[in-house]
C-alpha atoms as a PDB file:
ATOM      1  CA  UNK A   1       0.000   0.000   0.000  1.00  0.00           C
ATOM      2  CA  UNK A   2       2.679   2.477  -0.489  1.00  0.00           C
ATOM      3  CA  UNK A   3       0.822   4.446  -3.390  1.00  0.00           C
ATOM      4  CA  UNK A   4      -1.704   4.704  -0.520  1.00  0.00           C
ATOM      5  CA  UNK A   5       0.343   5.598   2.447  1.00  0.00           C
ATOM      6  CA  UNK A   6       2.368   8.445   0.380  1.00  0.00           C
ATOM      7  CA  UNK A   7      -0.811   9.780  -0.611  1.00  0.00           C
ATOM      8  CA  UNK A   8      -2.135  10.271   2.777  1.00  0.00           C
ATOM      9  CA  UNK A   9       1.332  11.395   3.977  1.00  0.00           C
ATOM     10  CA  UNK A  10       1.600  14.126   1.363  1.00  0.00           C
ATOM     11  CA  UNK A  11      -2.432  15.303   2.135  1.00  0.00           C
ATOM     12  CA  UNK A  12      -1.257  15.819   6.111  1.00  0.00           C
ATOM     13  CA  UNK A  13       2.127  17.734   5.027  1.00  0.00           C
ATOM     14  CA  UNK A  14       4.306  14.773   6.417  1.00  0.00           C
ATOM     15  CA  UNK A  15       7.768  13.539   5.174  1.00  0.00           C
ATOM     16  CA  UNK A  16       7.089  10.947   2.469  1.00  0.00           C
ATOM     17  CA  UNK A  17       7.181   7.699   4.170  1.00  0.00           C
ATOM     18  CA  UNK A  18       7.633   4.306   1.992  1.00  0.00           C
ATOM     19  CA  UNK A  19      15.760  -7.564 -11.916  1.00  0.00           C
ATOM     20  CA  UNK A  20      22.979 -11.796 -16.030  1.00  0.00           C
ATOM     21  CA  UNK A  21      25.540 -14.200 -15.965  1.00  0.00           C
ATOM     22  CA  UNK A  22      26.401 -15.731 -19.180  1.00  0.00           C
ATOM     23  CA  UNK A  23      28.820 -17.964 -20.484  1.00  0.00           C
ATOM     24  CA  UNK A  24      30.039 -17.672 -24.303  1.00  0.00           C
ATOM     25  CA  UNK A  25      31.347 -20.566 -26.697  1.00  0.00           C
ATOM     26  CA  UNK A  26      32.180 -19.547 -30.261  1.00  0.00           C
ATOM     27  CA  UNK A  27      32.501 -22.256 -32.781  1.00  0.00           C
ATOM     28  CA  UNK A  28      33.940 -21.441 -36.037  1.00  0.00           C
ATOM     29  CA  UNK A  29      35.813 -23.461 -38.541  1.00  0.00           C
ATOM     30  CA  UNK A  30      37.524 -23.115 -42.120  1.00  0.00           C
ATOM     31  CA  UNK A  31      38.465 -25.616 -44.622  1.00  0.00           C
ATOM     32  CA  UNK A  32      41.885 -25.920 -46.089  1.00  0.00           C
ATOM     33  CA  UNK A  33      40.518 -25.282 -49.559  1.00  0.00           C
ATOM     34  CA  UNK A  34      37.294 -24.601 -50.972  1.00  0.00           C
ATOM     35  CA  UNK A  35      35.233 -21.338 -50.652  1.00  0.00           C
ATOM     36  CA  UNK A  36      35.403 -19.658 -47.476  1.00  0.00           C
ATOM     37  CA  UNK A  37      33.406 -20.462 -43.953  1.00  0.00           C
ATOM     38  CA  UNK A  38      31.670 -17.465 -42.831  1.00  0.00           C
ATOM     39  CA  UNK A  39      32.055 -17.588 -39.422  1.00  0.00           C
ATOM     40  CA  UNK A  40      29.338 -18.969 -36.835  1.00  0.00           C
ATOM     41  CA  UNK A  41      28.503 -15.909 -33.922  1.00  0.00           C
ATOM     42  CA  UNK A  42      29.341 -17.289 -30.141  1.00  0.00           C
ATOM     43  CA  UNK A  43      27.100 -19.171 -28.588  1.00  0.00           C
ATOM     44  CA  UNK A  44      25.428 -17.842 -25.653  1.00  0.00           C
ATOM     45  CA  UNK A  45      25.025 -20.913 -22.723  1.00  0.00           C
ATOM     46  CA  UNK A  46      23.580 -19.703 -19.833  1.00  0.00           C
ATOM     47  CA  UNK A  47      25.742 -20.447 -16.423  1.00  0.00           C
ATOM     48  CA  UNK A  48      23.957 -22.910 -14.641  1.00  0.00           C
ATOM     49  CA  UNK A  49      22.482 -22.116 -11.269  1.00  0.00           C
ATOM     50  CA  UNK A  50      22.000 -24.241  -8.335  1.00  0.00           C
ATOM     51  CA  UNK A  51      18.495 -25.197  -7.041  1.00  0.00           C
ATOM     52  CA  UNK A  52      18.894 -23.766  -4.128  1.00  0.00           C
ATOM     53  CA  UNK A  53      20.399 -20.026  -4.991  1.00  0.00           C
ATOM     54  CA  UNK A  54      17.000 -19.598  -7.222  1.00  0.00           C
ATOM     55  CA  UNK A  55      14.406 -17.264  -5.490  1.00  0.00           C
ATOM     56  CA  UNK A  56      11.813 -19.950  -4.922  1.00  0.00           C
ATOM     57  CA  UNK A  57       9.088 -17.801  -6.257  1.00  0.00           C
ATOM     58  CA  UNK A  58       7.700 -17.603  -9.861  1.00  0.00           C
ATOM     59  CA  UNK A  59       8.266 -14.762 -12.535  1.00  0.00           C
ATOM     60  CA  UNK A  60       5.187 -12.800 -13.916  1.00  0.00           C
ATOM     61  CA  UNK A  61       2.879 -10.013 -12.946  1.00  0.00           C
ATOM     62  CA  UNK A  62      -0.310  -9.943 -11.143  1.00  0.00           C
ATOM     63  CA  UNK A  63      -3.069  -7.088 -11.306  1.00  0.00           C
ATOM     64  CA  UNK A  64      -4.289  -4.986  -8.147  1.00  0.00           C
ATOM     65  CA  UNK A  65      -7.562  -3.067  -7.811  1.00  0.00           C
ATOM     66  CA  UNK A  66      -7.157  -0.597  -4.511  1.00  0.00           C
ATOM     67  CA  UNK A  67      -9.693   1.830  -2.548  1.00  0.00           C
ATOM     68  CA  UNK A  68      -8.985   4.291  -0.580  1.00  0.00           C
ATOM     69  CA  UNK A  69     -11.741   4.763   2.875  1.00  0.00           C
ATOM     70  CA  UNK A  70     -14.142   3.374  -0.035  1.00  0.00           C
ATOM     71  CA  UNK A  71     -13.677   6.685  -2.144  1.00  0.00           C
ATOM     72  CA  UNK A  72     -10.865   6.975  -3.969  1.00  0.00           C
ATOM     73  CA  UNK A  73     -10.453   4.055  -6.290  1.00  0.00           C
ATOM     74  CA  UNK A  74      -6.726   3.024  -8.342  1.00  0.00           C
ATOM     75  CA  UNK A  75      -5.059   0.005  -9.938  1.00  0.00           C
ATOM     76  CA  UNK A  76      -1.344  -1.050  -9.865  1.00  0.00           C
ATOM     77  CA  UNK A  77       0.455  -4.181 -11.492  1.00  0.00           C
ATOM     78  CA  UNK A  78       2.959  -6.106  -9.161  1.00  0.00           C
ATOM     79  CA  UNK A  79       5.314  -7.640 -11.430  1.00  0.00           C
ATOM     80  CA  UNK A  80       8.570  -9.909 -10.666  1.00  0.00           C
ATOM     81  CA  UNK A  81      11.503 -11.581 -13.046  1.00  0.00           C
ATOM     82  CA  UNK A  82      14.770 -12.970 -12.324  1.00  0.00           C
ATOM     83  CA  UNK A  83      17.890 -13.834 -14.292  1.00  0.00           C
ATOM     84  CA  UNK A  84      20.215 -16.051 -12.455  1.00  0.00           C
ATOM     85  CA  UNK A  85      20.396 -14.793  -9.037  1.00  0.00           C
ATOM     86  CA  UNK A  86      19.593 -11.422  -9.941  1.00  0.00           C
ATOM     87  CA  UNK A  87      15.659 -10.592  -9.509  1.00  0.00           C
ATOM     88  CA  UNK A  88      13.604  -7.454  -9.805  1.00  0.00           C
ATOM     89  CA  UNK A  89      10.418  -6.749  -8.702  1.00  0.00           C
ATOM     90  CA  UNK A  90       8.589  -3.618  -9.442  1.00  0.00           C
ATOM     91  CA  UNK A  91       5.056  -2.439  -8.682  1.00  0.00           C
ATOM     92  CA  UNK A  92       3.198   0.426 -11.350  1.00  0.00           C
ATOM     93  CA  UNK A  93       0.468   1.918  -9.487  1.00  0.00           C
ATOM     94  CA  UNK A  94      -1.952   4.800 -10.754  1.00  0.00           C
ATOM     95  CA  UNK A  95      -5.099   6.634  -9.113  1.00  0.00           C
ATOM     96  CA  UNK A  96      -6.439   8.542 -12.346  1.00  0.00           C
ATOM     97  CA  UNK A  97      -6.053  12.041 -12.704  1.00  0.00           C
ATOM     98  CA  UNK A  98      -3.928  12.540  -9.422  1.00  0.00           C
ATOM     99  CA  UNK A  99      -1.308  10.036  -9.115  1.00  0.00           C
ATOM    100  CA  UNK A 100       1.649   7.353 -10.671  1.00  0.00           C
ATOM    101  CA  UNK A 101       3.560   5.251  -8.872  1.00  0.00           C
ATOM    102  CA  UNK A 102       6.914   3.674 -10.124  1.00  0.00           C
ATOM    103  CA  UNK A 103       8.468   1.400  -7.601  1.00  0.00           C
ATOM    104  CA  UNK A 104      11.562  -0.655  -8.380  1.00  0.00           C
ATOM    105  CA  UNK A 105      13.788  -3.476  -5.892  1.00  0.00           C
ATOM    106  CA  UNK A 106      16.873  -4.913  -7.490  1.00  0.00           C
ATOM    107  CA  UNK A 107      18.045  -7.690  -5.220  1.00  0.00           C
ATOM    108  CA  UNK A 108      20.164 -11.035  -5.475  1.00  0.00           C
ATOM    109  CA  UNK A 109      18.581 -14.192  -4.016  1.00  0.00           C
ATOM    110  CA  UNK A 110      21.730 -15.722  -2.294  1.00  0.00           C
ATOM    111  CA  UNK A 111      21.989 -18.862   0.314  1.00  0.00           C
ATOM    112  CA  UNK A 112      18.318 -18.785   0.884  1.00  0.00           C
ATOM    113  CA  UNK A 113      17.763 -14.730   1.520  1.00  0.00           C
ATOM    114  CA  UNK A 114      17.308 -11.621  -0.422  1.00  0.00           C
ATOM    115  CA  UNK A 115      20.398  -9.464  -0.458  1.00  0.00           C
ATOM    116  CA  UNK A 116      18.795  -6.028  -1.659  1.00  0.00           C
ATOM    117  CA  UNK A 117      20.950  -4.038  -4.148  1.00  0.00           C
ATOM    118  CA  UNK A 118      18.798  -0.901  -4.984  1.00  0.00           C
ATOM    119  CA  UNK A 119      15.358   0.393  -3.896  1.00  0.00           C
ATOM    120  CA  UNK A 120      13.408   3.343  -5.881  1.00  0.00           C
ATOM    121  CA  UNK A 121      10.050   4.906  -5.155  1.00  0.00           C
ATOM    122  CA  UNK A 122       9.217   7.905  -7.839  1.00  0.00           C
ATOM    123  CA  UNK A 123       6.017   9.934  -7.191  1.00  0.00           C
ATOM    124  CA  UNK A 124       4.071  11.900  -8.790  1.00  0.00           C
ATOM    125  CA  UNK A 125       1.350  13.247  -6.894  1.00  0.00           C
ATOM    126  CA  UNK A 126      -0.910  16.165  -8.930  1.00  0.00           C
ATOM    127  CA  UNK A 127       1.918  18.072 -10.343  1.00  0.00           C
ATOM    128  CA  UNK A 128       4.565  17.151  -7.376  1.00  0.00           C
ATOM    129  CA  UNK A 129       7.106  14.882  -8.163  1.00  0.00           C
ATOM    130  CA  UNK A 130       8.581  12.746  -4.948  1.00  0.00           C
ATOM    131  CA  UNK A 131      11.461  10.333  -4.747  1.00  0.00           C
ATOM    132  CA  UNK A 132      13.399   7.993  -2.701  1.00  0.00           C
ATOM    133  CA  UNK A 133      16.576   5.970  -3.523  1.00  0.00           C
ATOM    134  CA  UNK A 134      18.248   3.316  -0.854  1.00  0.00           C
ATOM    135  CA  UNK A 135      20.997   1.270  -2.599  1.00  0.00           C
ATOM    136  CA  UNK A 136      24.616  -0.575  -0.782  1.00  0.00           C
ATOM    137  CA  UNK A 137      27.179   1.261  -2.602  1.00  0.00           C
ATOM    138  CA  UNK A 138      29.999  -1.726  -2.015  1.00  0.00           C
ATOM    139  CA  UNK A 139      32.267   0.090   0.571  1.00  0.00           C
ATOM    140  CA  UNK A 140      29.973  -1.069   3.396  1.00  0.00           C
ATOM    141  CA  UNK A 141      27.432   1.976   3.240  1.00  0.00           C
ATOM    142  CA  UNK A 142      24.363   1.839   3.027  1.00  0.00           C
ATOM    143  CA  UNK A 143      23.448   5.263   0.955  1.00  0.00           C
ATOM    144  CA  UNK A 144      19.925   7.016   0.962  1.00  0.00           C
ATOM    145  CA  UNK A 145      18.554   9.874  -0.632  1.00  0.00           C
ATOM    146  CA  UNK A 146      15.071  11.644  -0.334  1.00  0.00           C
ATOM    147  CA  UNK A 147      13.685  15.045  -1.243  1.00  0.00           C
ATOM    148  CA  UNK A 148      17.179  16.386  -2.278  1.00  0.00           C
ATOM    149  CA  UNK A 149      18.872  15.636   1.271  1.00  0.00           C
ATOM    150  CA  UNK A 150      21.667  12.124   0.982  1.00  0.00           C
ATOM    151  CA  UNK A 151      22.695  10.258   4.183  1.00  0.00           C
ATOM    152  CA  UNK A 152      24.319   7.344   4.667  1.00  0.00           C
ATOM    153  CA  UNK A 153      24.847   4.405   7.693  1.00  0.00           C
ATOM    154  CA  UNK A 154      26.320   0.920   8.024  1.00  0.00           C
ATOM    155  CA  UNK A 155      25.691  -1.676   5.779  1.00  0.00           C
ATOM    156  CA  UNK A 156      24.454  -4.965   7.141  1.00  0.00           C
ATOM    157  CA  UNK A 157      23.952  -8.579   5.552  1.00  0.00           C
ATOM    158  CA  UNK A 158      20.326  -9.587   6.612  1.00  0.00           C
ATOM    159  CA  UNK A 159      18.922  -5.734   5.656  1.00  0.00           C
ATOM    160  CA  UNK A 160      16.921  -5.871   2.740  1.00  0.00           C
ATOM    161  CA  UNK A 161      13.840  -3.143   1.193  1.00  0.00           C
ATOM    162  CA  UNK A 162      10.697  -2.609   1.778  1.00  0.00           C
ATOM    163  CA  UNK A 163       9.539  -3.578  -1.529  1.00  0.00           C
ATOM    164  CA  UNK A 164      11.911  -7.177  -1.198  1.00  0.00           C
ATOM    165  CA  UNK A 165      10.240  -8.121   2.053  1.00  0.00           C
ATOM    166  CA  UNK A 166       7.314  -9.043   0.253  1.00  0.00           C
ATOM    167  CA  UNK A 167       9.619 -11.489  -2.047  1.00  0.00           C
ATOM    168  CA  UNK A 168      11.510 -12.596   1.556  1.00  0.00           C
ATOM    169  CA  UNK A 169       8.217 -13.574   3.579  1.00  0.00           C
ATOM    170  CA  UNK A 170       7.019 -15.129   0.425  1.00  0.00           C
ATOM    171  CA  UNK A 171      10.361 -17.512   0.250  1.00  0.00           C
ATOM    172  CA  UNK A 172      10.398 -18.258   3.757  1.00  0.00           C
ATOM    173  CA  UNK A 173       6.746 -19.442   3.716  1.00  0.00           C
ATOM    174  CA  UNK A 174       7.442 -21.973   0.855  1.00  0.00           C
ATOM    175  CA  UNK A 175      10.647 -23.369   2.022  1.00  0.00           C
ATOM    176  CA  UNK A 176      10.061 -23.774   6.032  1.00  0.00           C
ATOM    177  CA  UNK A 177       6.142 -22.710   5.760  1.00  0.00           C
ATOM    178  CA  UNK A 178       7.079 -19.953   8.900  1.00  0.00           C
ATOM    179  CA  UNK A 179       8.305 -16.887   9.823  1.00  0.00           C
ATOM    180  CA  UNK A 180      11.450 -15.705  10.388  1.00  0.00           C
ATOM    181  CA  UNK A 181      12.077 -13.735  14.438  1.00  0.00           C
ATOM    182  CA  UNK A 182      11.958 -10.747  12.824  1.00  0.00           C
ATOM    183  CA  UNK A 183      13.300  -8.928   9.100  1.00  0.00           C
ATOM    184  CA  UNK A 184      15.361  -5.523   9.205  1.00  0.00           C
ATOM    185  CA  UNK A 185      14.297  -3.058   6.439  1.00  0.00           C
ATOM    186  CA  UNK A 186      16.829  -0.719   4.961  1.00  0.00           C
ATOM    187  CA  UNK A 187      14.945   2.835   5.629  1.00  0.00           C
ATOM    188  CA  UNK A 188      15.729   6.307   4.812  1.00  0.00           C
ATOM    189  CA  UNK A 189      16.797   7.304   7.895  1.00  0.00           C
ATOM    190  CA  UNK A 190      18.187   4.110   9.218  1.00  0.00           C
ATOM    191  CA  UNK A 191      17.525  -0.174   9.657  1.00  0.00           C
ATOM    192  CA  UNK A 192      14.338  -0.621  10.791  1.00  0.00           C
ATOM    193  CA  UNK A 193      13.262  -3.945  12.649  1.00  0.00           C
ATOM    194  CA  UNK A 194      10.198  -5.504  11.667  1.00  0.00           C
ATOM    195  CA  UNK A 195       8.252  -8.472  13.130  1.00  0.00           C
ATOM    196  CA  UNK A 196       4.957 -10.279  11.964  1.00  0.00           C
ATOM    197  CA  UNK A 197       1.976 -12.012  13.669  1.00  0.00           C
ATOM    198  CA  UNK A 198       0.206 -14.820  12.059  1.00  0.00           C
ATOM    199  CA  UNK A 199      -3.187 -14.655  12.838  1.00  0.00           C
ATOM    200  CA  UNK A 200      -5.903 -17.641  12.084  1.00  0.00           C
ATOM    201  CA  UNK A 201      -6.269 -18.785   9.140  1.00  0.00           C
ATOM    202  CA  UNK A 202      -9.255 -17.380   6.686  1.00  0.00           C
ATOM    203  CA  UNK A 203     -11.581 -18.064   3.400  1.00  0.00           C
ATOM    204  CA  UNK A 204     -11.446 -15.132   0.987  1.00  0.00           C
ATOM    205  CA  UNK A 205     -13.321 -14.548  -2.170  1.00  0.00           C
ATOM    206  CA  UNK A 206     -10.987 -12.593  -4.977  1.00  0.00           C
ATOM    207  CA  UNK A 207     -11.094 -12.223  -8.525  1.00  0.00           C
ATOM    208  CA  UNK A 208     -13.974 -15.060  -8.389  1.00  0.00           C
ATOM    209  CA  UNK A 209     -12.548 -17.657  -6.598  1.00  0.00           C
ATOM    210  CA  UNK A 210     -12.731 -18.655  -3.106  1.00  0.00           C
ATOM    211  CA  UNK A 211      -9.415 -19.016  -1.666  1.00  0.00           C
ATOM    212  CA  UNK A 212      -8.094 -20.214   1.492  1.00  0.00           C
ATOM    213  CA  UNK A 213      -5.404 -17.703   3.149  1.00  0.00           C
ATOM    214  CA  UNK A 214      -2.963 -17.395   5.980  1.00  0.00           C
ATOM    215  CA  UNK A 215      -3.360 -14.085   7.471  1.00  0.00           C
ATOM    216  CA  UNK A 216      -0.137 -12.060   8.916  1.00  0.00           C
ATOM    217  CA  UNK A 217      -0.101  -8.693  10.894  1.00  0.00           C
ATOM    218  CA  UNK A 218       2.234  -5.876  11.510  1.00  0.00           C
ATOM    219  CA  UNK A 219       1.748  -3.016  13.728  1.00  0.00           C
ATOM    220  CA  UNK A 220       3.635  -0.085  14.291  1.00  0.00           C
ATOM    221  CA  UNK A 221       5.210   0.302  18.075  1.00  0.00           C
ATOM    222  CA  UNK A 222       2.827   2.572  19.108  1.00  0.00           C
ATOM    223  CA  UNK A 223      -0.305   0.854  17.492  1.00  0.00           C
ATOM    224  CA  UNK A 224      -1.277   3.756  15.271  1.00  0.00           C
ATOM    225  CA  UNK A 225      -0.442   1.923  11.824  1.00  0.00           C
ATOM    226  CA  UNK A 226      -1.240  -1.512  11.215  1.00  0.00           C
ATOM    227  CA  UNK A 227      -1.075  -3.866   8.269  1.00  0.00           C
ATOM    228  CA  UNK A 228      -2.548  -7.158   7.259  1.00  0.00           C
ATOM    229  CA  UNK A 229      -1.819  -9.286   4.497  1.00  0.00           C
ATOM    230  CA  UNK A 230      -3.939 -12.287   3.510  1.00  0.00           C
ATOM    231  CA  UNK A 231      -1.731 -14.778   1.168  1.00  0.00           C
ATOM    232  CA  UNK A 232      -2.529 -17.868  -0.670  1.00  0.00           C
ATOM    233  CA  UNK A 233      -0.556 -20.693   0.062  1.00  0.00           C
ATOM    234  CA  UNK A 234      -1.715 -22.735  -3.253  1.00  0.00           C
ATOM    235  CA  UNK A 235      -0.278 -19.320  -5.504  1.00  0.00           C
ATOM    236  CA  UNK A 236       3.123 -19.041  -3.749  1.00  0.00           C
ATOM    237  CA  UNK A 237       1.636 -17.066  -0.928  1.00  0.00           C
ATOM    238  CA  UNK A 238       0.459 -14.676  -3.368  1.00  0.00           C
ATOM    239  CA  UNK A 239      -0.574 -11.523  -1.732  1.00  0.00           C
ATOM    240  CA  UNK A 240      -4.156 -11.223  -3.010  1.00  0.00           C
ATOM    241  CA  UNK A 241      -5.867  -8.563   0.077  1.00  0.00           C
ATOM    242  CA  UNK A 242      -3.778  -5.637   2.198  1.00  0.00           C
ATOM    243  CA  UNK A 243      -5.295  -3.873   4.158  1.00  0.00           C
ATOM    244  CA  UNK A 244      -3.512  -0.961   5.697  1.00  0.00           C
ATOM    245  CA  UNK A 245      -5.096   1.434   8.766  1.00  0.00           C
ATOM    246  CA  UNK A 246      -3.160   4.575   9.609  1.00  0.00           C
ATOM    247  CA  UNK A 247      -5.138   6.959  11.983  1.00  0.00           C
ATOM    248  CA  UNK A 248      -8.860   6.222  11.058  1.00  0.00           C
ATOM    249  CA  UNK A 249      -7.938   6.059   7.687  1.00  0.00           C
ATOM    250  CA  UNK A 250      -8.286   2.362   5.485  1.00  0.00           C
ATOM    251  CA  UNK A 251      -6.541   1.265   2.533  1.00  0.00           C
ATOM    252  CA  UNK A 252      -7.473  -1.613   0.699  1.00  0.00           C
ATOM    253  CA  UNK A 253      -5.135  -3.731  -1.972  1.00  0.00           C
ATOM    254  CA  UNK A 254      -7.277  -6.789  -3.984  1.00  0.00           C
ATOM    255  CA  UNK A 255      -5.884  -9.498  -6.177  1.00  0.00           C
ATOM    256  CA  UNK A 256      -7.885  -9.324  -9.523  1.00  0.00           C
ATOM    257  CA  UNK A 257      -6.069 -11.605 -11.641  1.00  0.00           C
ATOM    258  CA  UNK A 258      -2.918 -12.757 -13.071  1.00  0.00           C
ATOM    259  CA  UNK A 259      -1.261  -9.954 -15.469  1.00  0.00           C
ATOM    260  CA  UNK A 260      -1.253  -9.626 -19.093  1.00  0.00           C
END
C-alpha cells in the first residue's frame, strides 16, 4: 500500500514515508581449400544455477484493484523476473487524474535470503514529483537519498527493502512454511526492525474464486499503523488482500487476476 500511504502522507504535510551471468562458446571453422566459412557468432550458454540459490518464487505479474476509505479508487500491477540470481520486482500503481507510482527493488537471491541491491520509489502526486533511492554502494554503506537531502549508515547482511520483504516472507513461507524472528528493512533514515503475527487462518473470495489464506499482521510500536496481508498458500503465498489502517484512515489492496 505504499501508493496509498504516500498519498495520505503528502495530504497531512508529512515527510514521504515508503531484476545476467552468461557464459560464451564460439565455434567457427575453415576448410583448407574450398570457398570460405563465414564464421558462426558465439554461442550464448547460460551459467547454470543451483536449485537452491533460485528465489523460490515464480516470474510474472499480477493485477491490483485498490480503494482508498471506499472513495478513492486506483489500480497497480505487481510484477517480478529474475535472471540467475539477480531478480527485480517492481510495482506500477496509478489513481487517475492525481497520481503514478513507479516502484523498483533490485536484489540477489543468495543462500536462501534476499540481499537487496537498490530500492526506488518515484512519485508523482498532482503536479509534485517525490522520490526515494536506498541502494549498498559496495564500501559497506548503506546510501539514501530523499527530497534532495543524501545520508548514509552501516551496511548490514540480513537488511533488505521494503519492496523485497514481500519477495523474503514469500520464500520463507514456501521453504520452512514460517516466519522468520523478525526482518530488518533498509529505511531512509536508518535499519528498521520488523516483526509479523500470524493470525488464524481465513476463506477469501478474490477475482472469483474462493481461496483459502494465511493471514499475517504488523503493527507499528505505538499501534497507530497496522497492516494485514492475507496470502494464498496454493499461488506461492500470493498476496491477493492488504489492508492498511493509519489513523482512522483504510486502505485496501485486492488481487484481480494474473497480469497480461
Amino acid at each position: 500500500m505504499t501508493l496509498i500511504a504516500d498519498i495520505r502522507a503528502h495530504r497531512l504535510h508529512r515527510p514521504l514515508a515508503a531484476l545476467t551471468l552468461s557464459l560464451g562458446l564460439a565455434a567457427c571453422a575453415t576448410r583448407p581449400t574450398g570457398p570460405a566459412v563465414t564464421p558462426v557468432p558465439p554461442t550464448t550458454v547460460p551459467t547454470p544455477t543451483p536449485a537452491g540459490d533460485r528465489l523460490p518464487l515464480p516470474s510474472g505479474s499480477q493485477r491490483y484493484h485498490f480503494s482508498w476509505d471506499g472513495q478513492l479508487e486506483g489500480s497497480a500491477t505487481r510484477s517480478l523476473s529474475c535472471e540467475q540470481q539477480l531478480c527485480t520486482l517492481r510495482t506500477s500503481a496509478s489513481v487517475p487524474g492525481l497520481a503514478t507510482l513507479d516502484e523498483t527493488s533490485r536484489f540477489r537471491w543468495q543462500q536462501g535470503r534476499v540481499r537487496f541491491e537498490d530500492y526506488q520509489r518515484n512519485l508523482q502526486l498532482l503536479f509534485l514529483p517525490q522520490s526515494v533511492h536506498i541502494s549498498r554502494d559496495g564500501n559497506g554503506q548503506v546510501v539514501t537519498e530523499r527530497k534532495g537531502k543524501s545520508r548514509s549508515y552501516p551496511d548490514a547482511p540480513e537488511l533488505i527493502d521494503s519492496l523485497s520483504l514481500e519477495a523474503q516472507l514469500r520464500a520463507d513461507l514456501v521453504q520452512g512454511g514460517s516466519l522468520r524472528g523478525s526482518y530488518m528493512l533498509a529505511e531512509v533514515k536508518g535499519p528498521v526492525e520488523m516483526t509479523l503475527e500470524e493470525l488464524p487462518h481465513e476463506k477469501l473470495s478474490v477475482a472469483g474464486r474462493t481461496l483459502d489464506t494465511r493471514v499475517f499482521r504488523r503493527r507499528s510500536a505505538d499501534g497507530s499503523r497496522e497492516t494485514t496481508l492475507w496470502l494464498d498458500p496454493a499461488q506461492t503465498f500470493l498476496p491477493v488482500q492488504v489492508i492498511h489502517k493509519d489513523d482512522g484512515n483504510t486502505y485496501r489492496l485486492i488481487w484481480s487476476g494474473p497480469g497480461s
